[in-house]
Protein backbone atom coordinates (compact mmCIF):
# COMPACT_ATOMS: atom_id res chain seq x y z
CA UNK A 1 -16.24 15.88 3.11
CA UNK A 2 -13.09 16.17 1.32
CA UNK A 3 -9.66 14.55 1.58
CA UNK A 4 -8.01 16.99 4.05
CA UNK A 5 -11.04 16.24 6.87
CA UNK A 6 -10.65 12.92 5.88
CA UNK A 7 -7.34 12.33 6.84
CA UNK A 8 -7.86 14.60 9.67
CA UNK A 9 -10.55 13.13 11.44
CA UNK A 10 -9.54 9.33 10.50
CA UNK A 11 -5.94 9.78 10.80
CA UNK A 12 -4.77 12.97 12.87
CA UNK A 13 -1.02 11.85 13.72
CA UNK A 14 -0.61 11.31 9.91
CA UNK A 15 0.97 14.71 8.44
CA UNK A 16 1.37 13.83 4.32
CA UNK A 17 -0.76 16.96 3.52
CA UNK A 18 1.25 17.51 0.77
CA UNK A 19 -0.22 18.98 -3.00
CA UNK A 20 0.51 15.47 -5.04
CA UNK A 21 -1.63 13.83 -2.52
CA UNK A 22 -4.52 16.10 -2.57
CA UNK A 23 -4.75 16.13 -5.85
CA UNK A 24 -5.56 12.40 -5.22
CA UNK A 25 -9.79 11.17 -5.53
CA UNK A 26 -10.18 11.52 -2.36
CA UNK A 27 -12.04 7.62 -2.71
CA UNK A 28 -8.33 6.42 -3.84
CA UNK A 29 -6.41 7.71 -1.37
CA UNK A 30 -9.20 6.65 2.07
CA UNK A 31 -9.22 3.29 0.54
CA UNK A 32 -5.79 2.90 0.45
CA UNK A 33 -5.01 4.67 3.98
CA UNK A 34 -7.51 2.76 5.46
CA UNK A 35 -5.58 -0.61 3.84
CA UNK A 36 -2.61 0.64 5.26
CA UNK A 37 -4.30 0.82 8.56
CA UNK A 38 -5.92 -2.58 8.27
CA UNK A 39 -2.17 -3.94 8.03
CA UNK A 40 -0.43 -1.59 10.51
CA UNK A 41 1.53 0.19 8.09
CA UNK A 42 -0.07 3.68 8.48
CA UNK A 43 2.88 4.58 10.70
CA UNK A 44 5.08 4.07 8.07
CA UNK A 45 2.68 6.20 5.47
CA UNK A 46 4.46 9.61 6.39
CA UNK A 47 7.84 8.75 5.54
CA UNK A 48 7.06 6.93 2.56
CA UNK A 49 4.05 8.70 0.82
CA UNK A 50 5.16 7.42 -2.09
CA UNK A 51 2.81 4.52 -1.28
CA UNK A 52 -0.64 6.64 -1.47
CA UNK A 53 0.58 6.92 -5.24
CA UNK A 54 -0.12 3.26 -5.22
CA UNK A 55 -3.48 1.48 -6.68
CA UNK A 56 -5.96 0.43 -3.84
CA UNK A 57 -5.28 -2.88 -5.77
CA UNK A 58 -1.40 -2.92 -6.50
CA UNK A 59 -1.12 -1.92 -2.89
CA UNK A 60 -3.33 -4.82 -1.73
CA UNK A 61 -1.81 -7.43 -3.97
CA UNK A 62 1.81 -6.54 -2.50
CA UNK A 63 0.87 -7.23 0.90
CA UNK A 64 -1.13 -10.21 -0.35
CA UNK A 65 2.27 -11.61 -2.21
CA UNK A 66 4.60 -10.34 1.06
CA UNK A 67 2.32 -12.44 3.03
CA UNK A 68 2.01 -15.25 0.85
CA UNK A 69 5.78 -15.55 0.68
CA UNK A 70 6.04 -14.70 4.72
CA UNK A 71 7.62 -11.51 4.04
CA UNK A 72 7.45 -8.54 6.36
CA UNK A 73 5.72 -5.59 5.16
CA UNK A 74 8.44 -3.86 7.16
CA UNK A 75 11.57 -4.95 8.03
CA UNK A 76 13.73 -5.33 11.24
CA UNK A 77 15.05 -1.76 10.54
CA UNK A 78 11.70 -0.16 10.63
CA UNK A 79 11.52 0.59 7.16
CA UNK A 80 8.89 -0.32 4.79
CA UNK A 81 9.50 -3.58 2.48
CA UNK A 82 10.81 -1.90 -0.86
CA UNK A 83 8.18 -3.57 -2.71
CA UNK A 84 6.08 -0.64 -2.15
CA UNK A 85 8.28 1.76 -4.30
CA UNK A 86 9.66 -0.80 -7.11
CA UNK A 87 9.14 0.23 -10.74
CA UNK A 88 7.78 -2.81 -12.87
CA UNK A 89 11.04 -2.87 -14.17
CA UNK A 90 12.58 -4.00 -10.57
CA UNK A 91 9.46 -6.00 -9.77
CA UNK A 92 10.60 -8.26 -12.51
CA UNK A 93 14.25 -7.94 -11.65
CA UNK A 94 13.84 -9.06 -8.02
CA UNK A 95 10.87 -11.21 -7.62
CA UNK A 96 10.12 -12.55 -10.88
CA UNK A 97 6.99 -11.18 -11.43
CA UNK A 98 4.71 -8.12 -13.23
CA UNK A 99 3.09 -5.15 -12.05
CA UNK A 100 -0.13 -6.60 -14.08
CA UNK A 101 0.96 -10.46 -13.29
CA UNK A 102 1.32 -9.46 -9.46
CA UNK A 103 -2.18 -7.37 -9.48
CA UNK A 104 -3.64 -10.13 -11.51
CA UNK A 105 -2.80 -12.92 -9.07
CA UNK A 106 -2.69 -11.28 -6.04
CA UNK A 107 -5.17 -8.62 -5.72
CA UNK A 108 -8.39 -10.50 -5.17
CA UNK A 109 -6.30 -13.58 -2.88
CA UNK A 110 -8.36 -12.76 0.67
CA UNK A 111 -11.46 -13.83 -1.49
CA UNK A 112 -10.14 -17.26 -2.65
CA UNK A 113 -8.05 -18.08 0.68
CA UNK A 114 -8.84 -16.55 3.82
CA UNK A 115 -5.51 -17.07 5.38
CA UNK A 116 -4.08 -14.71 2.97
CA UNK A 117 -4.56 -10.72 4.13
């Protein structure tokens, strides 16, 4: 199968078909769809595909560190938490933290605490 059934059979209201994404592993991008999904946020995925550019694990250890800190992964405006976009540079700026420090931390959480996804 490739990436365009994919995303058609597993996610048919999503329309991101767009040539940066498909030139995505198609592994890469079903893991991280289907993390989106796991969290609700693959409503959200077609305005801001800028999050399929994510790792599977950056992705996973922002929602991890949201959660941790009882953030919203989106907010009361419907919009995805900016996390998801922010350069290292404004990781650092507004939380503190790394792109490597947050993967590093965060990434692997659910399989130390449980109450963490």
């Amino acid at each position: 199968r490739n990436l365009v059934d994919f995303i058609l059979n597993n996610y048919p209201n999503l329309r991101i078909l767009k040539g940066s994404i498909l030139l995505s592993k198609k592994e890469k991008i079903e893991k991280v769809l289907d993390l989106c999904s796991e969290h609700n946020l693959i409503d959200y995925v077609e305005q801001n595909p800028t999050i399929l550019r994510l790792s599977f694990l950056e992705l996973k250890a922002k929602i991890n560190y949201l959660n941790q800190l009882q953030l919203p992964l989106v907010n009361e405006n419907g919009k995805i938490n900016s996390i998801f976009g922010m350069s290292n540079q404004n990781l650092q700026k507004n939380f503190g933290i790394t792109k490597k420090e947050l993967v590093g931390q965060y990434s692997e959480i659910n399989k130390k605490n449980r109450n963490f996804q």
